[in-house]
PDB file of N, CA and C in Angstrom:
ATOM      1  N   UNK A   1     -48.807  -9.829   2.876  1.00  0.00           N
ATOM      2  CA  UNK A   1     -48.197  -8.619   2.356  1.00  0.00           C
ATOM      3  C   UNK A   1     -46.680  -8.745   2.471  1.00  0.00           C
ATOM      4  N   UNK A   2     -46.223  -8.599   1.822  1.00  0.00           N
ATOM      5  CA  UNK A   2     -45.117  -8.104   1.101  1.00  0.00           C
ATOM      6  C   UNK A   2     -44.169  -7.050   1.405  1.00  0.00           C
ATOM      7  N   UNK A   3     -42.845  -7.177   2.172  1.00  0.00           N
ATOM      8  CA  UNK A   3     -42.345  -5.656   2.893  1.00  0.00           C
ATOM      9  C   UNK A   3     -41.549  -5.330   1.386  1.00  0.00           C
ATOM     10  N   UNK A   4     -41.155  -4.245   1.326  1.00  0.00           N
ATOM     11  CA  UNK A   4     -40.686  -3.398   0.702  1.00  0.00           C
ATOM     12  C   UNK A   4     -38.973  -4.413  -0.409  1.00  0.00           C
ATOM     13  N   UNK A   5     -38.602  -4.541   0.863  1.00  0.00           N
ATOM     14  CA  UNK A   5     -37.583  -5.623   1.079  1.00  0.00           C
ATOM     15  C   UNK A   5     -37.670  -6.959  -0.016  1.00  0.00           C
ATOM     16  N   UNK A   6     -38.758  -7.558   0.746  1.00  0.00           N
ATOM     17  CA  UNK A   6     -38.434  -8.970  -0.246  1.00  0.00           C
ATOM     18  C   UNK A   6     -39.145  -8.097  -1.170  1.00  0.00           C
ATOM     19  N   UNK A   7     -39.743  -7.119  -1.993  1.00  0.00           N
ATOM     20  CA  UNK A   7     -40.001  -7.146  -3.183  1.00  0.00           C
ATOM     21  C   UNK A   7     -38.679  -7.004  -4.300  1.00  0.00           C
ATOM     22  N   UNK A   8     -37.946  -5.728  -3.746  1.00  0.00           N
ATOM     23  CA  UNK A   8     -36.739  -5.936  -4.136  1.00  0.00           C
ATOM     24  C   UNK A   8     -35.311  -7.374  -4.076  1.00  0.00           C
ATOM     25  N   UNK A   9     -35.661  -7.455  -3.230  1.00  0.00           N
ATOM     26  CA  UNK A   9     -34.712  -8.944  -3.412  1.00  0.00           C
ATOM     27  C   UNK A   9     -36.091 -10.108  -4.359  1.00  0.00           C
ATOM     28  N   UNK A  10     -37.162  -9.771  -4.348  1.00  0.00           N
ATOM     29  CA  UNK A  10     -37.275 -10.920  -5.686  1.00  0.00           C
ATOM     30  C   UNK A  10     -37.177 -10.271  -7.084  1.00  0.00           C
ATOM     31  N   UNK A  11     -36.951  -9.326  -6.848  1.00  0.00           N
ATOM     32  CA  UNK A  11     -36.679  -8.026  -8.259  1.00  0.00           C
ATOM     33  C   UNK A  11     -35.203  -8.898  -8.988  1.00  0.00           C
ATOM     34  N   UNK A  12     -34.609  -8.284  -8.111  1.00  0.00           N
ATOM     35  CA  UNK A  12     -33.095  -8.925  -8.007  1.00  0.00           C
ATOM     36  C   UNK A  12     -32.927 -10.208  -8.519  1.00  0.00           C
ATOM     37  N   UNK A  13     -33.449 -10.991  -8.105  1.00  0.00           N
ATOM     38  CA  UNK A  13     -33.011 -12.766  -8.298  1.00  0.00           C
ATOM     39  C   UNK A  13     -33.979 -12.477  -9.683  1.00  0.00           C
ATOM     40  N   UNK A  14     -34.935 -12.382  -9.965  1.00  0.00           N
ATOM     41  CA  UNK A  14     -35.498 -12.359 -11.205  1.00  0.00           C
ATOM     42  C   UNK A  14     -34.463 -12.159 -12.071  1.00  0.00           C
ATOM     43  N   UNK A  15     -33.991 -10.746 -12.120  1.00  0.00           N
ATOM     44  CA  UNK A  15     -32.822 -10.160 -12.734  1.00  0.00           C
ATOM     45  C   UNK A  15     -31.959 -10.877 -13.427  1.00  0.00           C
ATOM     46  N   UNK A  16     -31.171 -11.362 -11.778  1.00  0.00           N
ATOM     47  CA  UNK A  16     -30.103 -12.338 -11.990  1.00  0.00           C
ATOM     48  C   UNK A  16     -29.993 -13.771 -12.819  1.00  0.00           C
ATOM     49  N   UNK A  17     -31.411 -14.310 -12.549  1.00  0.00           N
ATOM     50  CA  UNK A  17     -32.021 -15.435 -13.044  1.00  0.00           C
ATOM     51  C   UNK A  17     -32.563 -15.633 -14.665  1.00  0.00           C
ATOM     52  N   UNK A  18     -32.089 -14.757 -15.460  1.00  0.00           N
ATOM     53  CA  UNK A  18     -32.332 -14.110 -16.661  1.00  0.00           C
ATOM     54  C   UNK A  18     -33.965 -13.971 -16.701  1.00  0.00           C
ATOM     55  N   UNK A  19     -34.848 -13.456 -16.113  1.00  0.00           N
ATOM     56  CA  UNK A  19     -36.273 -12.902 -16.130  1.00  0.00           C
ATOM     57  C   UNK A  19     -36.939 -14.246 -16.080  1.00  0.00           C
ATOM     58  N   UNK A  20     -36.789 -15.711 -15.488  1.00  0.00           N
ATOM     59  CA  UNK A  20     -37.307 -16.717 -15.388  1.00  0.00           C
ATOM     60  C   UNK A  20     -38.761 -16.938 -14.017  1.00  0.00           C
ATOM     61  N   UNK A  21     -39.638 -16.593 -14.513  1.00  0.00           N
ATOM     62  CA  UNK A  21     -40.055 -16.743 -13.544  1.00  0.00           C
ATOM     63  C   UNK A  21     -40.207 -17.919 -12.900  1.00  0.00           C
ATOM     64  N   UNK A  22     -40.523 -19.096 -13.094  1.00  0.00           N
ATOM     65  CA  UNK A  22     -40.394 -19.967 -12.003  1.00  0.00           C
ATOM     66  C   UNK A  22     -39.665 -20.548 -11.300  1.00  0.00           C
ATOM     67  N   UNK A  23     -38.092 -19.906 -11.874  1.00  0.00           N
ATOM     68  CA  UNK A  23     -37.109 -20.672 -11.184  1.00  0.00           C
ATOM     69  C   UNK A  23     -37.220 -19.471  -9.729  1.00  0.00           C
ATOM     70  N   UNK A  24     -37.271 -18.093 -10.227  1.00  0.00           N
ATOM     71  CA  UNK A  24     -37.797 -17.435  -9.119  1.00  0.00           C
ATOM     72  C   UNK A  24     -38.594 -17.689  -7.940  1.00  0.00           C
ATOM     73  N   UNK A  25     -39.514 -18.025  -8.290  1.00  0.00           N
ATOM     74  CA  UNK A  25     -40.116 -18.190  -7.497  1.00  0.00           C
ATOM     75  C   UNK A  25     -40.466 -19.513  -6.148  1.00  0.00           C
ATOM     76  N   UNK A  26     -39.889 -20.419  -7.361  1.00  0.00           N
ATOM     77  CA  UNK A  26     -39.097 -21.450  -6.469  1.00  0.00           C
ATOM     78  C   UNK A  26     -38.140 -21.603  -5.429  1.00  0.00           C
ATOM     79  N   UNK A  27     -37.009 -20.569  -6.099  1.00  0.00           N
ATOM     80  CA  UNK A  27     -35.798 -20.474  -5.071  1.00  0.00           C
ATOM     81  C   UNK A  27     -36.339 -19.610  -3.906  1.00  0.00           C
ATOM     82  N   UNK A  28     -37.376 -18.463  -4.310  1.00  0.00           N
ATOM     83  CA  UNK A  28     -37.600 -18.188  -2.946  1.00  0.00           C
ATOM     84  C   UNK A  28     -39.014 -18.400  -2.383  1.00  0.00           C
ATOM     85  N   UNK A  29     -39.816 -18.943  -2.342  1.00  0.00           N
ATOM     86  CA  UNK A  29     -40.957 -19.801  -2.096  1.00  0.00           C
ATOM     87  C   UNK A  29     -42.096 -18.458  -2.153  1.00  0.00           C
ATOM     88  N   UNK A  30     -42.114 -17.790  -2.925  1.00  0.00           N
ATOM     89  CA  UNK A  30     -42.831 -16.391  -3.035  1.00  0.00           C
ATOM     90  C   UNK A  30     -42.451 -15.645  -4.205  1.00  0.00           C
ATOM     91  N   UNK A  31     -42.971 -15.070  -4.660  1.00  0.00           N
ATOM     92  CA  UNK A  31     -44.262 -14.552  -4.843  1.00  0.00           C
ATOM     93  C   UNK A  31     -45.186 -15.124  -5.911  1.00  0.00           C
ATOM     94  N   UNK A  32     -46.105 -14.789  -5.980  1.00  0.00           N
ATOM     95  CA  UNK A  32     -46.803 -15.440  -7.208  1.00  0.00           C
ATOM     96  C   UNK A  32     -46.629 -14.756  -8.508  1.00  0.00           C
ATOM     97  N   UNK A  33     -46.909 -15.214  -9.702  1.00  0.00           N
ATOM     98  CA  UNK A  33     -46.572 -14.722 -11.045  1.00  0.00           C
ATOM     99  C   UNK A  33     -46.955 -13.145 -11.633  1.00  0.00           C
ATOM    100  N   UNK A  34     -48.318 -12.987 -11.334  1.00  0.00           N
ATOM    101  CA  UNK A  34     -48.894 -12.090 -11.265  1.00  0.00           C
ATOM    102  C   UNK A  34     -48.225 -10.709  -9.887  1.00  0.00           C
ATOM    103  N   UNK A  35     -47.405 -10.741  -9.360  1.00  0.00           N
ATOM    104  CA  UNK A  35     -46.967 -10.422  -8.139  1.00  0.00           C
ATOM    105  C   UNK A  35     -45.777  -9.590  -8.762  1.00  0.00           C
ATOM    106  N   UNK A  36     -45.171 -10.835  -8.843  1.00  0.00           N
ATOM    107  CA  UNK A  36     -43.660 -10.828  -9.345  1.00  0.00           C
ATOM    108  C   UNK A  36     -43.589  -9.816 -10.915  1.00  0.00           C
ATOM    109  N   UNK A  37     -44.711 -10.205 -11.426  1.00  0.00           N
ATOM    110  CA  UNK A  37     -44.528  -8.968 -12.827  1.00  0.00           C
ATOM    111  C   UNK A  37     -44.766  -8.024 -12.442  1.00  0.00           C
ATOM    112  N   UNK A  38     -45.594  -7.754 -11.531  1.00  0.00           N
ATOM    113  CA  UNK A  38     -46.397  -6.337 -10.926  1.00  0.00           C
ATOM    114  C   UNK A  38     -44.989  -5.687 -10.398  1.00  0.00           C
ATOM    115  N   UNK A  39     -44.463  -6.223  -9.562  1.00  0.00           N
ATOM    116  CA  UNK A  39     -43.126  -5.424  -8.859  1.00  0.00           C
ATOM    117  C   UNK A  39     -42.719  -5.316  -9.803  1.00  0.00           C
ATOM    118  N   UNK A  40     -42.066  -5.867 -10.985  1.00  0.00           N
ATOM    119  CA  UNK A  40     -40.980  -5.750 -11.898  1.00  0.00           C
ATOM    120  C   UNK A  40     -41.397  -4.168 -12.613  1.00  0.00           C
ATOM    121  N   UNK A  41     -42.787  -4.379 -12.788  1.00  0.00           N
ATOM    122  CA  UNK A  41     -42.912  -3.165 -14.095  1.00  0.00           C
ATOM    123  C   UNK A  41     -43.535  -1.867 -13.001  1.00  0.00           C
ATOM    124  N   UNK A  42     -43.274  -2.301 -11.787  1.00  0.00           N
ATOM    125  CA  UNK A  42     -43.521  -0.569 -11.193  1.00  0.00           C
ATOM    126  C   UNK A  42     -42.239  -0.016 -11.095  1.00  0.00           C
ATOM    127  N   UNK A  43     -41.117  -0.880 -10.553  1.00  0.00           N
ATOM    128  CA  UNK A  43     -39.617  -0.618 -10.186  1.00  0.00           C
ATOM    129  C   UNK A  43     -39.139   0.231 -11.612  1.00  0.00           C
TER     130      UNK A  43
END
């Protein structure tokens, strides 16, 4: 599970990263794809 925290900081780097997910998820060794969209489209 997932604190509150890193969901927003992988929100963020997504962001920053022009919406790439795997460079995301690379740079920060988390979350998975399915994860990472889920946070995006509740935020």
């Amino acid at each position: 599970m997932f604190s509150y925290e890193d969901r927003i900081r992988a929100v963020k780097l997504y962001i920053k990263l022009e919406k790439r997910l795997g460079a995301t998820i690379r740079q920060l060794g988390y979350p998975t794809k399915n994860s990472l969209i889920g946070w995006c489209e509740s935020n």
